[in-house]
C-alpha atoms as a PDB file:
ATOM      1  CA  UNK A   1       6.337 -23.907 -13.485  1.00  0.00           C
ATOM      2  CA  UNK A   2       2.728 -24.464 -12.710  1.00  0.00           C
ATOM      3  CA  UNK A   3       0.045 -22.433 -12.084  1.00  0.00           C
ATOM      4  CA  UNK A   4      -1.481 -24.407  -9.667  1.00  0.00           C
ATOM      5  CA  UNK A   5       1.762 -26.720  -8.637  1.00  0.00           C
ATOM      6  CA  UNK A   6       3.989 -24.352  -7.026  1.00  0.00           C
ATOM      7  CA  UNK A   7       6.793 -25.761  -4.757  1.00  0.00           C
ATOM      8  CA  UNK A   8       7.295 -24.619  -1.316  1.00  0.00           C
ATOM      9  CA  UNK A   9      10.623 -24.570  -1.004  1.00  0.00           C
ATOM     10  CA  UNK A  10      11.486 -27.489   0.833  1.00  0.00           C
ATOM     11  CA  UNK A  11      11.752 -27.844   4.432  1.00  0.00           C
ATOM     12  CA  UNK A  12      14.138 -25.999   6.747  1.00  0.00           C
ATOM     13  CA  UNK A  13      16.330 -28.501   6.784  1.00  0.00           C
ATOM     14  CA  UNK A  14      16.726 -29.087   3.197  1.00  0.00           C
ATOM     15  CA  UNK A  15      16.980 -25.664   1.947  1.00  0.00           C
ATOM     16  CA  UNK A  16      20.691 -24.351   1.018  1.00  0.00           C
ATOM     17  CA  UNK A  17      21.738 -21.386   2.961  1.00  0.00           C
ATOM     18  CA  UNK A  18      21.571 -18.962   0.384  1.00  0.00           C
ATOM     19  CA  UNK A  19      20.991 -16.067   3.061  1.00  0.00           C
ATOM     20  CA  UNK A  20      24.420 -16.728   4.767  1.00  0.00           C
ATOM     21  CA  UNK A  21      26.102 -15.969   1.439  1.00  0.00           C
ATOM     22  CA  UNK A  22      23.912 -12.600   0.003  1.00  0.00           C
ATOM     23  CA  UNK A  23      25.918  -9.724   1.045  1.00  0.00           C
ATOM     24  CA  UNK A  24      26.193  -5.588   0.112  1.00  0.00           C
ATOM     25  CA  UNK A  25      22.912  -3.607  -1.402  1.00  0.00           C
ATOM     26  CA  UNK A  26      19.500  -5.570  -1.722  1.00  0.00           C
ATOM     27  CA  UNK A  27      19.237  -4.632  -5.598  1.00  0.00           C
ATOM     28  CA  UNK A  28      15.326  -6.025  -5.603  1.00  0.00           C
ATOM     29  CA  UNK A  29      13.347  -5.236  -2.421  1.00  0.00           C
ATOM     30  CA  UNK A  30      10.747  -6.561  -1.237  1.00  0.00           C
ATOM     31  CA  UNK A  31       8.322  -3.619  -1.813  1.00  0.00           C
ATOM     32  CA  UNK A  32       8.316  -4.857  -5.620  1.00  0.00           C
ATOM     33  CA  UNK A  33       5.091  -6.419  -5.851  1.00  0.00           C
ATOM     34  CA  UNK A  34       6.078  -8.711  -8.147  1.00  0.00           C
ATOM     35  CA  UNK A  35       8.669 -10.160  -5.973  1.00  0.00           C
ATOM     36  CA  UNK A  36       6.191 -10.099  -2.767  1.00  0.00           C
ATOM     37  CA  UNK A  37       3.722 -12.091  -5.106  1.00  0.00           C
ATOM     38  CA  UNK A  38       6.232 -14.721  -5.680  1.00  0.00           C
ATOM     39  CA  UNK A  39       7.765 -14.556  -2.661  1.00  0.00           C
ATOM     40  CA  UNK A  40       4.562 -15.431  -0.288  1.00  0.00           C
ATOM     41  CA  UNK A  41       3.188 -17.595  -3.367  1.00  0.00           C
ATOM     42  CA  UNK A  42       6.118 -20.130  -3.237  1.00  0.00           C
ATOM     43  CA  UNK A  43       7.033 -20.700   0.211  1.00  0.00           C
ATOM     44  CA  UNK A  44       3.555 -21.413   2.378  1.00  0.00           C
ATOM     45  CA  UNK A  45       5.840 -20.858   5.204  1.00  0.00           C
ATOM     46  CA  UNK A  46       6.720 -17.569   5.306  1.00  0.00           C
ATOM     47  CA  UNK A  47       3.312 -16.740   3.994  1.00  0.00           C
ATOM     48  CA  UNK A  48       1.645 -18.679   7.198  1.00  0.00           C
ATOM     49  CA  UNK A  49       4.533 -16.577   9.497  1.00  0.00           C
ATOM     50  CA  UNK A  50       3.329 -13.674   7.668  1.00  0.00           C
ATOM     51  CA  UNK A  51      -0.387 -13.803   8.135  1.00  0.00           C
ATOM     52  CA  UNK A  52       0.311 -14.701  11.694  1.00  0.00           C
ATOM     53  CA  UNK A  53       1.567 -11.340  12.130  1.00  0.00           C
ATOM     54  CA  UNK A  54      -1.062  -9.319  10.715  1.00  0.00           C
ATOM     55  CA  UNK A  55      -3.597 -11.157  12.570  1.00  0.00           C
ATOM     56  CA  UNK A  56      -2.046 -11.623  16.181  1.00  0.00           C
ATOM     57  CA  UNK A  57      -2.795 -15.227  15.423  1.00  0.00           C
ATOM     58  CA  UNK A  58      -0.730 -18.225  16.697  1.00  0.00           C
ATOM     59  CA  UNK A  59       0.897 -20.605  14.891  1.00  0.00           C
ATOM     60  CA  UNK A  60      -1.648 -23.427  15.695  1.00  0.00           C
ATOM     61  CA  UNK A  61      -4.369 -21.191  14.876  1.00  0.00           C
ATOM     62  CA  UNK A  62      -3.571 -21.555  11.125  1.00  0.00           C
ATOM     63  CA  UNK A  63      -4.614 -24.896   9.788  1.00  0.00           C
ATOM     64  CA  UNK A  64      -4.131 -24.149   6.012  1.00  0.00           C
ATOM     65  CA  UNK A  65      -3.276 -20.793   3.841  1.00  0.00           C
ATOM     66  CA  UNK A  66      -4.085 -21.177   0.302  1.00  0.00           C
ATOM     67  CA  UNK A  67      -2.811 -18.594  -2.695  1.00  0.00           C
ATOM     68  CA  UNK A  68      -6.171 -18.589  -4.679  1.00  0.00           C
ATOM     69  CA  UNK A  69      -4.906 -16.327  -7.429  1.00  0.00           C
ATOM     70  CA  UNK A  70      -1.081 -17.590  -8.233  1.00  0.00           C
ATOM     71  CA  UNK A  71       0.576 -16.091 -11.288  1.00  0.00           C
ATOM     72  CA  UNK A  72       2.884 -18.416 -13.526  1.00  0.00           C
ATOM     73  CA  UNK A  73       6.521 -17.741 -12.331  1.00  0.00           C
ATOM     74  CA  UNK A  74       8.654 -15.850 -14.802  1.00  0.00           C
ATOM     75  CA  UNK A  75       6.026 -15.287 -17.349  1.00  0.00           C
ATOM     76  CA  UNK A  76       5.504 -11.961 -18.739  1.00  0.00           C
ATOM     77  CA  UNK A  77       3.104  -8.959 -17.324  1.00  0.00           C
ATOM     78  CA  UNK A  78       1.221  -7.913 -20.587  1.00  0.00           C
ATOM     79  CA  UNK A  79      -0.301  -4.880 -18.842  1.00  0.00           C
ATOM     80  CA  UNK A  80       1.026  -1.670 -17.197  1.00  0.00           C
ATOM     81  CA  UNK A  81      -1.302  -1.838 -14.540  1.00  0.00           C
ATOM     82  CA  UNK A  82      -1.410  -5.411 -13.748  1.00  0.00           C
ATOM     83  CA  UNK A  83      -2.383  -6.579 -10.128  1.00  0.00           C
ATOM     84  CA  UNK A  84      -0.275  -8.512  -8.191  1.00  0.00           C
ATOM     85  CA  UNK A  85      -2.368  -8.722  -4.890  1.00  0.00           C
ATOM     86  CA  UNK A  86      -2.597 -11.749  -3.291  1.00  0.00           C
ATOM     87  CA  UNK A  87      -5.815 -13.673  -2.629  1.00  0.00           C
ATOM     88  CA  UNK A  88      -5.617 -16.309   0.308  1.00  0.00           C
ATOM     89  CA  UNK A  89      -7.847 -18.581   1.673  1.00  0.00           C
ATOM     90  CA  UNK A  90      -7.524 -19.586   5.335  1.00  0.00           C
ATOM     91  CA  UNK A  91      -8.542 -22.438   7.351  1.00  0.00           C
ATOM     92  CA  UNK A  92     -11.151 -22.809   4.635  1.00  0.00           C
ATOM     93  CA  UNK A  93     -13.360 -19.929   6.416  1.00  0.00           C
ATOM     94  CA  UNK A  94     -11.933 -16.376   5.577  1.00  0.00           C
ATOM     95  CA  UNK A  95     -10.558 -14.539   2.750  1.00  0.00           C
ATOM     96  CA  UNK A  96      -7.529 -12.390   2.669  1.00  0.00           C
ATOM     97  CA  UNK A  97      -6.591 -10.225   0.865  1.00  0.00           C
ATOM     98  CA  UNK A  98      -2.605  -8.545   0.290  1.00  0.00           C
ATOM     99  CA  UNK A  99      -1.484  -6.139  -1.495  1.00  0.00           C
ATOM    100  CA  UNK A 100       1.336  -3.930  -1.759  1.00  0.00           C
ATOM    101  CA  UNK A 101       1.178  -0.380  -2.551  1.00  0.00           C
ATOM    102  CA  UNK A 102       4.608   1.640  -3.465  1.00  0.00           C
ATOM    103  CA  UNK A 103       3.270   4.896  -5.081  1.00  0.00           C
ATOM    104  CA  UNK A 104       0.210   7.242  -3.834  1.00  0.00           C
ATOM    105  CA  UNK A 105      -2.591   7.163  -6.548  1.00  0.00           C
ATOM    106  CA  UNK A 106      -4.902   9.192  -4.097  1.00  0.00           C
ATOM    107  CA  UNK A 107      -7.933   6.397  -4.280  1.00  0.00           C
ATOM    108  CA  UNK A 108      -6.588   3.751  -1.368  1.00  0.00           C
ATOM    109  CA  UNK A 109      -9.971   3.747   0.517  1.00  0.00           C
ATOM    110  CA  UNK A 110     -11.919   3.398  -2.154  1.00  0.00           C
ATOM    111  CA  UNK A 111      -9.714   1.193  -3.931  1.00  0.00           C
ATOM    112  CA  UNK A 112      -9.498  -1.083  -1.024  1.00  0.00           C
ATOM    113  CA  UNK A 113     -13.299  -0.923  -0.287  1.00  0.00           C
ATOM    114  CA  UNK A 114     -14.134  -2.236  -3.798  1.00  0.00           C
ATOM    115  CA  UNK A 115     -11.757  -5.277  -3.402  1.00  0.00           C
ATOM    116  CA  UNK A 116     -13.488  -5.912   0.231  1.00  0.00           C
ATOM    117  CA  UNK A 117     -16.503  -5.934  -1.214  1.00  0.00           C
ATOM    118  CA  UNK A 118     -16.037  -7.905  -4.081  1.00  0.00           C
ATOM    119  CA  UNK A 119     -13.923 -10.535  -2.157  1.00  0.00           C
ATOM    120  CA  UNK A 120     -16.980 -11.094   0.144  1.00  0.00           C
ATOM    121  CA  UNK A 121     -19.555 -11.693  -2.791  1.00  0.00           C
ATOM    122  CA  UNK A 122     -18.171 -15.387  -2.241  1.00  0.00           C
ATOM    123  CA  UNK A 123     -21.256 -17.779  -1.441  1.00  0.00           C
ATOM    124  CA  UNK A 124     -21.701 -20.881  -3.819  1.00  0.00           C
ATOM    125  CA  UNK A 125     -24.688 -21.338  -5.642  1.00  0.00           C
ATOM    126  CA  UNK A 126     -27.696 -22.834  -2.485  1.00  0.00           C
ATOM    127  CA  UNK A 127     -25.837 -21.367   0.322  1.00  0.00           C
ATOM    128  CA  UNK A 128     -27.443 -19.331   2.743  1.00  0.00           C
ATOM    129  CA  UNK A 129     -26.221 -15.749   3.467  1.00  0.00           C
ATOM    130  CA  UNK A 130     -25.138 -17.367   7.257  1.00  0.00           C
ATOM    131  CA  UNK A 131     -22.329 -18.898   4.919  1.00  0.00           C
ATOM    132  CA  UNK A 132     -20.482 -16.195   3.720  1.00  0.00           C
ATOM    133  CA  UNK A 133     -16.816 -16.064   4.392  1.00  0.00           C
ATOM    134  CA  UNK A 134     -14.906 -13.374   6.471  1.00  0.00           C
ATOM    135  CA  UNK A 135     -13.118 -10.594   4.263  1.00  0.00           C
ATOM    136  CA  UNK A 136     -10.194  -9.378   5.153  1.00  0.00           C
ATOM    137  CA  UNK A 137      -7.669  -6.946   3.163  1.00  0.00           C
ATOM    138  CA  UNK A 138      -4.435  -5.970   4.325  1.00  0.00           C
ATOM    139  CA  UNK A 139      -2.819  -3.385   2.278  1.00  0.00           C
ATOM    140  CA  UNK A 140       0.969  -2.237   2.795  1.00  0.00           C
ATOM    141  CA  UNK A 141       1.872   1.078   1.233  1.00  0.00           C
ATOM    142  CA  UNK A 142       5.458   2.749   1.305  1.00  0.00           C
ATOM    143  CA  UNK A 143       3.057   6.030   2.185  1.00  0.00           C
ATOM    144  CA  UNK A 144       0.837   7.739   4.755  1.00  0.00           C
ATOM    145  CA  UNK A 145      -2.722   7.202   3.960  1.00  0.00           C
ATOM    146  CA  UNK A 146      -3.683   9.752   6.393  1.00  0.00           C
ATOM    147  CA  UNK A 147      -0.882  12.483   7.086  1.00  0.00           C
ATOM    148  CA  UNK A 148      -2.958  14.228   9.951  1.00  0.00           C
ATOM    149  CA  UNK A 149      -3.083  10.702  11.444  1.00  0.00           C
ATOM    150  CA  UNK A 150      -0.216   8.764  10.852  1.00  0.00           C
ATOM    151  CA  UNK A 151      -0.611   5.360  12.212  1.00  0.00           C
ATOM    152  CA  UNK A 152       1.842   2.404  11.555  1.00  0.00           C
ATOM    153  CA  UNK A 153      -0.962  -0.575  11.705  1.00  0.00           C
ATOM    154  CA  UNK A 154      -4.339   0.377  11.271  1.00  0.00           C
ATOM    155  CA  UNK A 155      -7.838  -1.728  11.255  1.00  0.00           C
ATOM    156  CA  UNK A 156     -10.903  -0.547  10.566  1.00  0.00           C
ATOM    157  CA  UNK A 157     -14.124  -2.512  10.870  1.00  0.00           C
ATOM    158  CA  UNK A 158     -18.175  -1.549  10.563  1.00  0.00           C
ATOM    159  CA  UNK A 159     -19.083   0.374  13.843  1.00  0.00           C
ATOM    160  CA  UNK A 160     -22.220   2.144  15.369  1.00  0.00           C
ATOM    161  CA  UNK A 161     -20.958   5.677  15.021  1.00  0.00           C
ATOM    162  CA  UNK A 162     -22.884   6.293  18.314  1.00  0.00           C
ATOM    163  CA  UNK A 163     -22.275   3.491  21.038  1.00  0.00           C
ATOM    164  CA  UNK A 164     -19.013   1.659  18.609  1.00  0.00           C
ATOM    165  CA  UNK A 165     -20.630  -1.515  18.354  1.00  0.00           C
ATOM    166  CA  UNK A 166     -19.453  -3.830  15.914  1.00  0.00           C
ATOM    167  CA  UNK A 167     -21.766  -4.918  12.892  1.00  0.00           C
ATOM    168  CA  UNK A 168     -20.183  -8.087  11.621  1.00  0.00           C
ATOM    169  CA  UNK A 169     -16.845  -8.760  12.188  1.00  0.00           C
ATOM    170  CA  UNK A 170     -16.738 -10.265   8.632  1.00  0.00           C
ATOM    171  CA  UNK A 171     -15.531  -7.579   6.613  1.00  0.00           C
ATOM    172  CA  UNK A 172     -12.061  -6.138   7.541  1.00  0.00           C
ATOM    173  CA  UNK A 173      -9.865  -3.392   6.314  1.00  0.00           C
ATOM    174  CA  UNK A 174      -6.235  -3.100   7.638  1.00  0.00           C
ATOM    175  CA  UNK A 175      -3.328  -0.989   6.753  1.00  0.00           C
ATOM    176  CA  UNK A 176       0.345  -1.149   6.956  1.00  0.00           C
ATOM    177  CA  UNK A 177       2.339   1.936   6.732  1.00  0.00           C
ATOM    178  CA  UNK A 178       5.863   0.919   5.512  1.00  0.00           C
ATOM    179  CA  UNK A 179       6.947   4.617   6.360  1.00  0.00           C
ATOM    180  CA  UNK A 180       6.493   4.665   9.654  1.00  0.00           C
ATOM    181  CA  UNK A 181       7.569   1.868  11.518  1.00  0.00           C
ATOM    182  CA  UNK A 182       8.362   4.175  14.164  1.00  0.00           C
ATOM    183  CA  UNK A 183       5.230   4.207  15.763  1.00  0.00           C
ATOM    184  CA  UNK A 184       4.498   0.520  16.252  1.00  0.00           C
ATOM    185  CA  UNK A 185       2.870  -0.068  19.634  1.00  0.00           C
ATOM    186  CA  UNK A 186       3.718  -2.658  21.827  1.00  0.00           C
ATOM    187  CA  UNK A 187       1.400  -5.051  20.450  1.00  0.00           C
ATOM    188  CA  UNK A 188       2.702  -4.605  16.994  1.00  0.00           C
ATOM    189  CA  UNK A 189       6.047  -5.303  18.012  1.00  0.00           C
ATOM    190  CA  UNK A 190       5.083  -8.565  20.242  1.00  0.00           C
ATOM    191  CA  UNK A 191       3.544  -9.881  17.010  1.00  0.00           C
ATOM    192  CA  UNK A 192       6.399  -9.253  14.329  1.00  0.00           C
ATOM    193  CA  UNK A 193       5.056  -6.825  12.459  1.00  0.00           C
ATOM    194  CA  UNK A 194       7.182  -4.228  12.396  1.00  0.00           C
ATOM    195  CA  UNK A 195      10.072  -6.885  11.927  1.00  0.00           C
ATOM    196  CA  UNK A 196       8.246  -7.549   9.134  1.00  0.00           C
ATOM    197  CA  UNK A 197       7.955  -4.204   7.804  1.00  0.00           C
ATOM    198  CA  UNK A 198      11.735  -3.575   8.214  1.00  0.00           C
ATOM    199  CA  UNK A 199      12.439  -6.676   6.352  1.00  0.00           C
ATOM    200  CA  UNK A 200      10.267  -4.887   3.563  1.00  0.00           C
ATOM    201  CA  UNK A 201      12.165  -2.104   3.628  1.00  0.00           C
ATOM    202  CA  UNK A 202      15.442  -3.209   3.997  1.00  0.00           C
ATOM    203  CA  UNK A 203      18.582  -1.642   1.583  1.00  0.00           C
ATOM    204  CA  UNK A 204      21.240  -4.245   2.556  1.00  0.00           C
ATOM    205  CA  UNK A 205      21.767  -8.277   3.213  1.00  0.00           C
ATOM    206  CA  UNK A 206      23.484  -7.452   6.489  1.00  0.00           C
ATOM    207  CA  UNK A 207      20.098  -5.417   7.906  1.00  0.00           C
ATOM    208  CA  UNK A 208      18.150  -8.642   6.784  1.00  0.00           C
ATOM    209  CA  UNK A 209      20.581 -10.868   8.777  1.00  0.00           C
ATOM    210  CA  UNK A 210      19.864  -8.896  11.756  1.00  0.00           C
ATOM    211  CA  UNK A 211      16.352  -8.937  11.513  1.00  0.00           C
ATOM    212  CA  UNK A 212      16.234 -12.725  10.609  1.00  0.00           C
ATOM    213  CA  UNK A 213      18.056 -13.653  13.793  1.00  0.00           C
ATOM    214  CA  UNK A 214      14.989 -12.347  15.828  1.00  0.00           C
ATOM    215  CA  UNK A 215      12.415 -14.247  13.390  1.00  0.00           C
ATOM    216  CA  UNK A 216      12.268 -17.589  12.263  1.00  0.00           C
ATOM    217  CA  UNK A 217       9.906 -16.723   9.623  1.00  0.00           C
ATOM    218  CA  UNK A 218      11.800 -14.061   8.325  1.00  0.00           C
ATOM    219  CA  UNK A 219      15.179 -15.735   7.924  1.00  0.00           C
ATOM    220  CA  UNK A 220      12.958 -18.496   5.977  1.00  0.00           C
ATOM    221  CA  UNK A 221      11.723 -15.828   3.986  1.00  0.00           C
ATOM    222  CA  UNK A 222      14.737 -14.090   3.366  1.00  0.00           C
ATOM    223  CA  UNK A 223      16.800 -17.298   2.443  1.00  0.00           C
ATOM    224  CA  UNK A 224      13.795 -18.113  -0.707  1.00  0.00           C
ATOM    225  CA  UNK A 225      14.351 -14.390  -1.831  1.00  0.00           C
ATOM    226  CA  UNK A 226      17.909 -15.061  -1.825  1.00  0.00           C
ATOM    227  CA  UNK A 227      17.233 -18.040  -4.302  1.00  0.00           C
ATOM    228  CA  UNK A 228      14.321 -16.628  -6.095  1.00  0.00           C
ATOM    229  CA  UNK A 229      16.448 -13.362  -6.981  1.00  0.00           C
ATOM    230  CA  UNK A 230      19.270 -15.474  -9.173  1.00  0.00           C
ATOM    231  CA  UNK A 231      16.367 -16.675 -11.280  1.00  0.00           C
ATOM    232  CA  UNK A 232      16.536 -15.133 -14.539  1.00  0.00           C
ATOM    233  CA  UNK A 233      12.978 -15.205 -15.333  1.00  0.00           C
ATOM    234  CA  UNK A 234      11.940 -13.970 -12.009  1.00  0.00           C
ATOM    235  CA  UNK A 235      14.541 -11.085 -11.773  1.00  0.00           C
ATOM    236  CA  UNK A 236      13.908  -9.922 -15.239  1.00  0.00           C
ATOM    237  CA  UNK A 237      10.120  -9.695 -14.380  1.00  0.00           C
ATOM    238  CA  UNK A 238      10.833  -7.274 -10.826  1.00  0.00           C
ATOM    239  CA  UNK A 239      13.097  -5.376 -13.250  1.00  0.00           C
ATOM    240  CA  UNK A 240      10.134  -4.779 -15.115  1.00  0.00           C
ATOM    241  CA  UNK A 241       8.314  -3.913 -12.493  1.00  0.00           C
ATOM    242  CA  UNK A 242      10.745  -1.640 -10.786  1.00  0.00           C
ATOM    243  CA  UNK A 243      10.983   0.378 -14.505  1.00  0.00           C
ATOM    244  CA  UNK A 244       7.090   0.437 -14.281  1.00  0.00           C
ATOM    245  CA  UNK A 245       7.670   2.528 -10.868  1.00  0.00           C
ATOM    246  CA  UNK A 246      10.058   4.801 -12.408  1.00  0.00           C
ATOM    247  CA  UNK A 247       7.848   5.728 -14.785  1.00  0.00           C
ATOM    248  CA  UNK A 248       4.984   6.057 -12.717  1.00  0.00           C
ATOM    249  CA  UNK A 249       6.965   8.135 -10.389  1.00  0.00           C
ATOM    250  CA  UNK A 250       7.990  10.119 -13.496  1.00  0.00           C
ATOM    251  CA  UNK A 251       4.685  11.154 -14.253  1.00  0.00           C
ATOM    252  CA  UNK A 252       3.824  12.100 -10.478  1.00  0.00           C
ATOM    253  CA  UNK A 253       7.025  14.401 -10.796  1.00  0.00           C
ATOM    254  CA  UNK A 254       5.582  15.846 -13.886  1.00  0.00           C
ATOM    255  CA  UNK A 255       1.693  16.341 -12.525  1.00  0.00           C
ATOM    256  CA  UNK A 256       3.114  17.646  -9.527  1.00  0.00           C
ATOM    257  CA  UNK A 257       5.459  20.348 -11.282  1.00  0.00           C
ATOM    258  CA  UNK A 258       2.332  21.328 -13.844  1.00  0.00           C
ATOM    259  CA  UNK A 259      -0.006  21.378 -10.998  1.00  0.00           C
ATOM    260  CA  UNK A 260       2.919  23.872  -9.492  1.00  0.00           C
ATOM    261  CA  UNK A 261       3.161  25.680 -12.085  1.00  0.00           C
ATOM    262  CA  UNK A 262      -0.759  26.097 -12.516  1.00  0.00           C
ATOM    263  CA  UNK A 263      -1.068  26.904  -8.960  1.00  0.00           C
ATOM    264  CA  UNK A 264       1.514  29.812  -9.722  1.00  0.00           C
ATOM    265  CA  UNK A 265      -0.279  30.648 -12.060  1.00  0.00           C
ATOM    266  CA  UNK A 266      -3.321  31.383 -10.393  1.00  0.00           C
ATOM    267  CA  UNK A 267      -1.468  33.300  -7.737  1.00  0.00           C
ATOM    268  CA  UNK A 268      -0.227  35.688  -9.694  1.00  0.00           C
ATOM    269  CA  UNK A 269      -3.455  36.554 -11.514  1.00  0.00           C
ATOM    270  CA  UNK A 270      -4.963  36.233  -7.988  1.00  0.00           C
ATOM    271  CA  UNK A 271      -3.314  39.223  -7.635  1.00  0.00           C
ATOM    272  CA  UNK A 272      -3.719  40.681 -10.824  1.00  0.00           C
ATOM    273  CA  UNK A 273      -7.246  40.501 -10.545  1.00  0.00           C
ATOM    274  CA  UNK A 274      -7.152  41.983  -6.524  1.00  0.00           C
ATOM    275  CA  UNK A 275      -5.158  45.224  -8.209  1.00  0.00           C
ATOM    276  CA  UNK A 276      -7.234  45.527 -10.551  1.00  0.00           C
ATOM    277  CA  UNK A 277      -9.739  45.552  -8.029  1.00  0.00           C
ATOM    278  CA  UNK A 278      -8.258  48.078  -6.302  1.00  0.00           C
ATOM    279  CA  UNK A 279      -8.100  50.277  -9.247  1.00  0.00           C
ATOM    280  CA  UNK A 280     -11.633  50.041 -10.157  1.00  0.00           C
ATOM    281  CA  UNK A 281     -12.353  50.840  -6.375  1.00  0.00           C
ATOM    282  CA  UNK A 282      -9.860  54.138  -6.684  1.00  0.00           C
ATOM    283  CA  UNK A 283     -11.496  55.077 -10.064  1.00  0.00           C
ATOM    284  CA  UNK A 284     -15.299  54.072  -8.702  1.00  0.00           C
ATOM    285  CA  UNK A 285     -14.022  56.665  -5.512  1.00  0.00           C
ATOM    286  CA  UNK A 286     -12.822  59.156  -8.290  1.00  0.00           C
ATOM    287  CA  UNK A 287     -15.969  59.071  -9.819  1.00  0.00           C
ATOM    288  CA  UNK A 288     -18.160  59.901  -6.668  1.00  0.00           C
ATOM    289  CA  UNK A 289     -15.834  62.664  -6.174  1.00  0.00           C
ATOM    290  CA  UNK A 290     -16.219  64.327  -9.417  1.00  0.00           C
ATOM    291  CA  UNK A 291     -20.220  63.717  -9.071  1.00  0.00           C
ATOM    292  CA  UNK A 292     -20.150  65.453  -5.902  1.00  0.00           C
ATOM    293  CA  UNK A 293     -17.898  68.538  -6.974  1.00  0.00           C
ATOM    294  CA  UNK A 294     -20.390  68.732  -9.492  1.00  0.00           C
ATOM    295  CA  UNK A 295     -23.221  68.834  -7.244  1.00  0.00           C
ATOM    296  CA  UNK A 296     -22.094  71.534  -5.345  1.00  0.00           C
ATOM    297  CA  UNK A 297     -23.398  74.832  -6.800  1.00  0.00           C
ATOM    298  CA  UNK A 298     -20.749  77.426  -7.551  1.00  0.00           C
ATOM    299  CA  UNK A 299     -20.433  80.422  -5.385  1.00  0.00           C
ATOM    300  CA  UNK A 300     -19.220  84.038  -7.136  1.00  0.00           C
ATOM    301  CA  UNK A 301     -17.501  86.423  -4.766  1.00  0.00           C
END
């Protein structure tokens, strides 16, 4: 399949209903990157549904979504820590930018911030600086970015730390927490997000049917994941990625026991170190006793 040639799936009307037939566990979710790569890569519908969403936007409001950075179908990750974010280009006048986060590597802002900035380094040779496209990047992580503040959907723009005004509304940061879909707001759920997010997190076919029923979108999407998980090429490749997790996960196991046991560690020669404290203090008290005993002059009776 092409790089730059990727089908869209058909229309609605031509696409078998391979949805109606999936049944029991969902073996591949859809918080393998991998698989949310080629999902919103080969069907421009669910990606348009899906960027509607995040953005509170209408349907008419999106003209055109273009994948700017597609990966070739089935064809092999070389490296470990590949990227499988997705770049998007809509209406022609702002940049987007997805990507799916599963495990915590403790750098997300400035991770994120790097991309943002990158992304908006994006005038063409001549143009003036009034030409720059908008930046936006969306990340969705199956963790809390900020524990003391959990927040389901998140944005974050440039602000006057005094009076909140904005500085440009060209540069965007947003955040999906996957892990707590309890606390969408109103407006979160009026816009499909958190429909969304449950279809990302779903274990079973039968929890996808439900959720489909309530979104166009989604049941599209969920009928091309159907078909895109009995390819070979494309289910070998989310196996891949899904043993890259283990392993990642693995390690964090392993960091976080040795950083347990180090902490330990510490604690108990914390403590060692307090007694012996203590026991310099006693001696240091013994000392100034003996010194003044020995000060004293002797009296003979």
């Amino acid at each position: 399949m092409d790089k730059t040639s990727v089908p869209s799936g058909g229309s609605p009307a031509q696409r078998p209903d391979y949805l109606g037939m999936a049944k029991g566990p969902v073996v591949i979710r859809l918080t393998n990157d991998y698989l949310f790569h080629v999902l919103l890569q080969y069907d421009n519908e669910a990606l348009k549904g899906f960027i509607c969403a995040l953005l509170r936007l209408k349907a008419g409001q999106v003209k055109s979504v273009v994948v700017i950075n597609p990966i070739e179908l089935g064809a092999s990750i070389e490296a470990k820590d590949f990227i499988l974010d997705i770049k998007v280009l809509l209406n022609d006048r702002a940049i987007i930018n997805l990507e799916l986060q599963v495990i915590n590597q403790h750098n997300w802002p400035e991770r994120s911030l790097s991309y943002l900035c990158r992304a908006f380094d994006n005038l063409n040779p001549g143009e003036g600086y009034q030409m720059v496209k908008s930046v936006i990047h969306i990340g969705l992580l199956d963790f809390t970015l900020f524990p003391q503040l959990p927040e389901f959907y998140a944005t974050y723009q440039l602000l006057n730390i005094k009076n909140h005004m904005l500085y440009s509304d060209k540069l965007q940061l947003s955040v999906v927490d996957l892990t707590h879909i309890d606390l969408a707001t109103q407006e979160d759920m009026q816009h499909g997000i958190d429909r969304w997010a449950a279809f990302f997190k779903a274990a079973t076919w039968e929890e996808i049917k439900m959720i489909a029923q309530r979104d166009e979108n989604i049941a599209k999407a969920a009928n091309t994941i159907c078909k895109l998980s009995q390819e070979d090429k494309i289910r070998l490749q989310c196996e891949a990625r899904e043993d890259y997790y283990r392993s990642q996960r693995d390690m964090e196991i392993y960091m976080n026991k040795q950083a347990g046991i180090i902490a330990e560690r510490e604690r108990v020669m914390a403590q060692q170190e307090g007694k012996i404290a203590q026991l310099a203090e006693l001696l240091s008290e013994k000392d100034s006793t003996i010194e003044a005993l020995k000060a004293e002059p002797m009296s003979f009776s």
